[in-house]
C-alpha atoms as a PDB file:
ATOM      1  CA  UNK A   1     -21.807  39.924 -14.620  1.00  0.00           C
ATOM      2  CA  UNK A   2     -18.082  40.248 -13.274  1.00  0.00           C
ATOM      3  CA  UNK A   3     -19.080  40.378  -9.597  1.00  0.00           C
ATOM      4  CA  UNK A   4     -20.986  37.200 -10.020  1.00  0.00           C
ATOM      5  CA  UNK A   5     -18.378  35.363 -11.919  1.00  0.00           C
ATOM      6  CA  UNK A   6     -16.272  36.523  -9.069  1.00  0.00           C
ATOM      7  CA  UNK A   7     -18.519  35.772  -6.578  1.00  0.00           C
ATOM      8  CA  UNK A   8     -18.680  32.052  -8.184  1.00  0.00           C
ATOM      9  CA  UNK A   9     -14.958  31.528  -8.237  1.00  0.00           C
ATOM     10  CA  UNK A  10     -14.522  32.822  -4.808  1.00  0.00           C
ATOM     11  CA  UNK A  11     -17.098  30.257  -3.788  1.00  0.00           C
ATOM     12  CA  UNK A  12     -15.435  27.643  -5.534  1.00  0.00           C
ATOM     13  CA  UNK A  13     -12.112  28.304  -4.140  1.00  0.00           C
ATOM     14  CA  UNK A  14     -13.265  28.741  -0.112  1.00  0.00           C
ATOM     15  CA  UNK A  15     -15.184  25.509  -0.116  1.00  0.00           C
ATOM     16  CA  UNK A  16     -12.691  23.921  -1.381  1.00  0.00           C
ATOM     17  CA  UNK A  17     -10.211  24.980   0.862  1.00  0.00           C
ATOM     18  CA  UNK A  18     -12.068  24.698   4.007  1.00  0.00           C
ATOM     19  CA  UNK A  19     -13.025  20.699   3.794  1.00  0.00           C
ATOM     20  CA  UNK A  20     -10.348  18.925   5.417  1.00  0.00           C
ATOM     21  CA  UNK A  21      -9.969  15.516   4.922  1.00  0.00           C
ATOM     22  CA  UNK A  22      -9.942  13.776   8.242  1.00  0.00           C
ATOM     23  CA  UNK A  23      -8.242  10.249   8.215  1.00  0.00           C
ATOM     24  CA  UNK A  24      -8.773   7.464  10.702  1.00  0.00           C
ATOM     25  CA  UNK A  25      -5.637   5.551  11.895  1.00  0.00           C
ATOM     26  CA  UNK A  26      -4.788   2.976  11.551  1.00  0.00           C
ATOM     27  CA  UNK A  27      -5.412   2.384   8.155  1.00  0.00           C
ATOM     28  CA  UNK A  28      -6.075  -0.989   6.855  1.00  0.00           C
ATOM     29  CA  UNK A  29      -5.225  -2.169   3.120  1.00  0.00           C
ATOM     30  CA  UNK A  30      -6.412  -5.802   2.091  1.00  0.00           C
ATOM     31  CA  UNK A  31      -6.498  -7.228  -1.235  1.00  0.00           C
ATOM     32  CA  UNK A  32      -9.887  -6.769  -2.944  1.00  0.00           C
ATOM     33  CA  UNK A  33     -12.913  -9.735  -1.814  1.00  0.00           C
ATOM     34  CA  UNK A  34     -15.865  -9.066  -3.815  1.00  0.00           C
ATOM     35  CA  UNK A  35     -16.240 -10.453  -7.269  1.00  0.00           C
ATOM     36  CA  UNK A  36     -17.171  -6.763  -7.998  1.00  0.00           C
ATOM     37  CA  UNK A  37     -13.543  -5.686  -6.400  1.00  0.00           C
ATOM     38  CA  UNK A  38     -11.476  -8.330  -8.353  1.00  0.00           C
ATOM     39  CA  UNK A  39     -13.116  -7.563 -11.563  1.00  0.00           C
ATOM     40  CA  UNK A  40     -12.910  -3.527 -10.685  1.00  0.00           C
ATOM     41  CA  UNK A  41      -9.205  -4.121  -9.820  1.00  0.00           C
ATOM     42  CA  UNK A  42      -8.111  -6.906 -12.097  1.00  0.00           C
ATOM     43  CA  UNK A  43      -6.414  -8.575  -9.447  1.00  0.00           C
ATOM     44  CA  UNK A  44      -4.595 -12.132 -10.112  1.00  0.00           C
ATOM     45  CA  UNK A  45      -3.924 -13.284  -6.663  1.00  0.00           C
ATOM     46  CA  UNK A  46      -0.163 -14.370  -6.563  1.00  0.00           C
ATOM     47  CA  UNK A  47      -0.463 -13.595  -2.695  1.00  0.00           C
ATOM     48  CA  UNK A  48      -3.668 -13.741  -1.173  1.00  0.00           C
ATOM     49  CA  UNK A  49      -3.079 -12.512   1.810  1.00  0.00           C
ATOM     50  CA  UNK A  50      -1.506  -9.452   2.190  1.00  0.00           C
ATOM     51  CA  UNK A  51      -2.378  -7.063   5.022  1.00  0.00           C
ATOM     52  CA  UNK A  52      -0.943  -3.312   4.849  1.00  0.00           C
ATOM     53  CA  UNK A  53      -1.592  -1.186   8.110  1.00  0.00           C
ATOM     54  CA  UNK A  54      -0.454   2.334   8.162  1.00  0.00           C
ATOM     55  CA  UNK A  55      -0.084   3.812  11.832  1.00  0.00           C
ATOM     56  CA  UNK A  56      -0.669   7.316  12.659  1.00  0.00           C
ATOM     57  CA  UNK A  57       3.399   7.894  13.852  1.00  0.00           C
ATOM     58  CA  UNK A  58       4.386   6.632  10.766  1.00  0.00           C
ATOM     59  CA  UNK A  59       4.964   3.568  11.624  1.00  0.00           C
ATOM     60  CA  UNK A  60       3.593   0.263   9.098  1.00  0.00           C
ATOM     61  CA  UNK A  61       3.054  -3.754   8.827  1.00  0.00           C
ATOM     62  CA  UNK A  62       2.992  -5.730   5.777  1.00  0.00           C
ATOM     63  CA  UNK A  63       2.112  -9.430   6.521  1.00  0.00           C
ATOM     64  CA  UNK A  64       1.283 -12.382   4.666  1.00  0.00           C
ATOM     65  CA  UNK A  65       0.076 -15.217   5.164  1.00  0.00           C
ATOM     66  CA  UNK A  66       3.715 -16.438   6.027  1.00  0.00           C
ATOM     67  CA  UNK A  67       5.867 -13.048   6.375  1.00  0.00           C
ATOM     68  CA  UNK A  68       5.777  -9.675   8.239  1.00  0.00           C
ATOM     69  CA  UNK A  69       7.453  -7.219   7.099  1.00  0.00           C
ATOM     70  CA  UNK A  70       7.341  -3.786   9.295  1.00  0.00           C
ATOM     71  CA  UNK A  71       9.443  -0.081   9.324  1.00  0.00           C
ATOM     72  CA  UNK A  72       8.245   3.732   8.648  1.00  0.00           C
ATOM     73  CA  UNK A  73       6.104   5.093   5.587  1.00  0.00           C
ATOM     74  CA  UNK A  74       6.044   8.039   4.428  1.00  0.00           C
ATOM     75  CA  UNK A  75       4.007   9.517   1.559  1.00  0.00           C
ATOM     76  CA  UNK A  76       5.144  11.773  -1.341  1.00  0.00           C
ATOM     77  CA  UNK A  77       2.447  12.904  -4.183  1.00  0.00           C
ATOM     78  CA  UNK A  78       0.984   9.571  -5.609  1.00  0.00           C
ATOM     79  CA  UNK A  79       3.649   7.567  -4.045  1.00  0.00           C
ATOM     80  CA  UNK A  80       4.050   5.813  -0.813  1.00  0.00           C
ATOM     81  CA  UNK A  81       7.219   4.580   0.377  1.00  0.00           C
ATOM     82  CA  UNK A  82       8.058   1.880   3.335  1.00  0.00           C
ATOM     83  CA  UNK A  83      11.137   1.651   4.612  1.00  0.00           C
ATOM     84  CA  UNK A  84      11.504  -1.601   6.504  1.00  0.00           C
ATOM     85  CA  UNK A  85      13.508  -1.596   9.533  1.00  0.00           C
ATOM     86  CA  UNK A  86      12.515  -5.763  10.653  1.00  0.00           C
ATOM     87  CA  UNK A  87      11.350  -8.594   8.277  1.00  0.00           C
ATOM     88  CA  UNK A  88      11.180 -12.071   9.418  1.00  0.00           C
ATOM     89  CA  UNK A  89       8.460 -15.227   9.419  1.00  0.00           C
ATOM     90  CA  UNK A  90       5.645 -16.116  11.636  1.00  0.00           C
ATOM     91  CA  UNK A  91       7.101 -19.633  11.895  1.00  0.00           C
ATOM     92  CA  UNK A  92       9.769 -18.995  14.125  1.00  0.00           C
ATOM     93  CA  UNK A  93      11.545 -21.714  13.395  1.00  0.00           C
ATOM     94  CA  UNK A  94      12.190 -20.581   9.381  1.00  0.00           C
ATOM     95  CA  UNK A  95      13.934 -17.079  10.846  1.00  0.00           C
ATOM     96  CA  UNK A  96      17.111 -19.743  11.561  1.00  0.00           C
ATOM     97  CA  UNK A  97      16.995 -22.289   7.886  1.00  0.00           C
ATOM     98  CA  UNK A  98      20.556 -21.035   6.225  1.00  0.00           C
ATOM     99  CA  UNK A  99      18.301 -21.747   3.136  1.00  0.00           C
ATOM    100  CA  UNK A 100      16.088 -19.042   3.794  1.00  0.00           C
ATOM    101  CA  UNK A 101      17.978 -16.010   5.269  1.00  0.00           C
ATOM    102  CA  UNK A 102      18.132 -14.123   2.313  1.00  0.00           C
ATOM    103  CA  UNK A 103      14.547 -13.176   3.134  1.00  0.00           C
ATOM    104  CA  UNK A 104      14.895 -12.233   6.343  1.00  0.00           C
ATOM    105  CA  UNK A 105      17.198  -9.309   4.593  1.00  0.00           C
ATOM    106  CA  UNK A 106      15.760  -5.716   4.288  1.00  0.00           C
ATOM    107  CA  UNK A 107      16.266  -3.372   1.466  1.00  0.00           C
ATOM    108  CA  UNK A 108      18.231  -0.955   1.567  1.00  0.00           C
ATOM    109  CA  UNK A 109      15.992   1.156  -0.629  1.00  0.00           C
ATOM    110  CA  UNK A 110      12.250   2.309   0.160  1.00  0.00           C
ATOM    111  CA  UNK A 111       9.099  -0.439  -1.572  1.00  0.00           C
ATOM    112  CA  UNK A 112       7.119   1.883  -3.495  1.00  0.00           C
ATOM    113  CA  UNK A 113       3.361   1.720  -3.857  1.00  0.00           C
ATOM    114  CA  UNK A 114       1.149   4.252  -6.111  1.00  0.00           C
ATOM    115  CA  UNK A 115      -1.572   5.850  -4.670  1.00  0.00           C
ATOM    116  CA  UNK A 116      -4.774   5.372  -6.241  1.00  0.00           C
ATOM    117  CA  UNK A 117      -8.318   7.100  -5.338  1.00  0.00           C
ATOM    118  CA  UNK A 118      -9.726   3.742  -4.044  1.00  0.00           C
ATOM    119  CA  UNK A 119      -6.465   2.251  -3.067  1.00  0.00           C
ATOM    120  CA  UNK A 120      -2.816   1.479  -3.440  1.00  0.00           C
ATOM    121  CA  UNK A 121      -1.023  -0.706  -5.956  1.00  0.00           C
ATOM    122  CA  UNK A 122       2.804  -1.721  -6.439  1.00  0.00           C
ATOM    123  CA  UNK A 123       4.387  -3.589  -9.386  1.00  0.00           C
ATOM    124  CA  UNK A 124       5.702  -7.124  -8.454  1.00  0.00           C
ATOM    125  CA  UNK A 125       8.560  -8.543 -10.342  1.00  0.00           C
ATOM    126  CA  UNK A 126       8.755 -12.583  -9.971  1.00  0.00           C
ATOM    127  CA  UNK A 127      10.382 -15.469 -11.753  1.00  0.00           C
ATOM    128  CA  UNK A 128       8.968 -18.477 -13.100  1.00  0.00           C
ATOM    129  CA  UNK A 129      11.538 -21.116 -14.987  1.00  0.00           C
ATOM    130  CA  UNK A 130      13.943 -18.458 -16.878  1.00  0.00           C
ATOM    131  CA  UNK A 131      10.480 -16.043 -17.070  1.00  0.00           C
ATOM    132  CA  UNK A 132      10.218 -13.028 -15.377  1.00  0.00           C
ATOM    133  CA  UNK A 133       6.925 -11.386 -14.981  1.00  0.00           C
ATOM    134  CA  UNK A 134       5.141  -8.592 -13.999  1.00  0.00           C
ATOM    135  CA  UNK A 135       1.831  -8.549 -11.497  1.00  0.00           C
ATOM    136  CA  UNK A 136       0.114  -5.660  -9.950  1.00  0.00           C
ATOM    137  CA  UNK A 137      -0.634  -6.268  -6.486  1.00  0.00           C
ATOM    138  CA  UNK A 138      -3.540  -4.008  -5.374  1.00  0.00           C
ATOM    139  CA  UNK A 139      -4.477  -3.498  -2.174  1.00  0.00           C
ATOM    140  CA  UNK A 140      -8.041  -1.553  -0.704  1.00  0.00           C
ATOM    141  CA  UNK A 141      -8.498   0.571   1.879  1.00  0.00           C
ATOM    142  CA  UNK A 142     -10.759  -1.194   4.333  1.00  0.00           C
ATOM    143  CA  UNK A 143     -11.316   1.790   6.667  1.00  0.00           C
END
């Protein structure tokens, strides 16, 4: 009975081991489409355009439908960080408005994202007429 218990968890344990996972770069994250996705992911869409793409040499871009955002990732655990190194808009014309500048500016610290089994997810803070609220914005892996 021992060697076969044994046996068991030694199987367990070996073919576990032995799958690696193999991942494709890049990898694409996009907000969920289907009605199935939404519903799965409870998404409100506050931006409904967001494209993630996570390079291979660690490299990422984050773009909008007006911004892109791009720097180095790197992942921890559950969390991914991305440190941006440029940030600017596709209208070039907006990168020079005094008014807007301040968005042009990149953190100084990392934009964290959780890392989920069917995708990623970060918390987004916004204001609304002396409200501030809270959103998840989750993104899918498309790959």
């Amino acid at each position: 009975m021992m060697k076969t218990i044994l046996k068991f968890l030694l199987l367990i344990f070996f073919s576990c081991s032995s799958k690696e996972q193999t991942i494709s770069y890049p990898l694409v994250y996009t907000p969920p489409k289907t009605l199935k996705e939404k519903i799965l992911f409870q998404r409100s869409s506050l931006i409904p355009n967001e494209i993630l793409t996570l390079n291979k040499d660690k490299t990422y871009s984050f773009e909008t439908c007006t911004q892109f955002n791009k720097g180095t990732w790197e992942r921890r655990e559950d969390s991914l960080f991305l440190k941006c190194t440029k940030k600017g808009f596709f209208i070039d014309s907006l990168n020079f408005i005094e008014k807007y500048k301040y968005l042009n500016i990149c953190s100084s610290s990392p934009s964290v994202w959780i890392v989920k089994r069917k995708g990623i997810y970060r918390e987004l803070t916004y204001f609304k007429k002396n409200e501030r609220k809270k959103q998840r914005v989750f993104l899918i892996n498309r790959n």
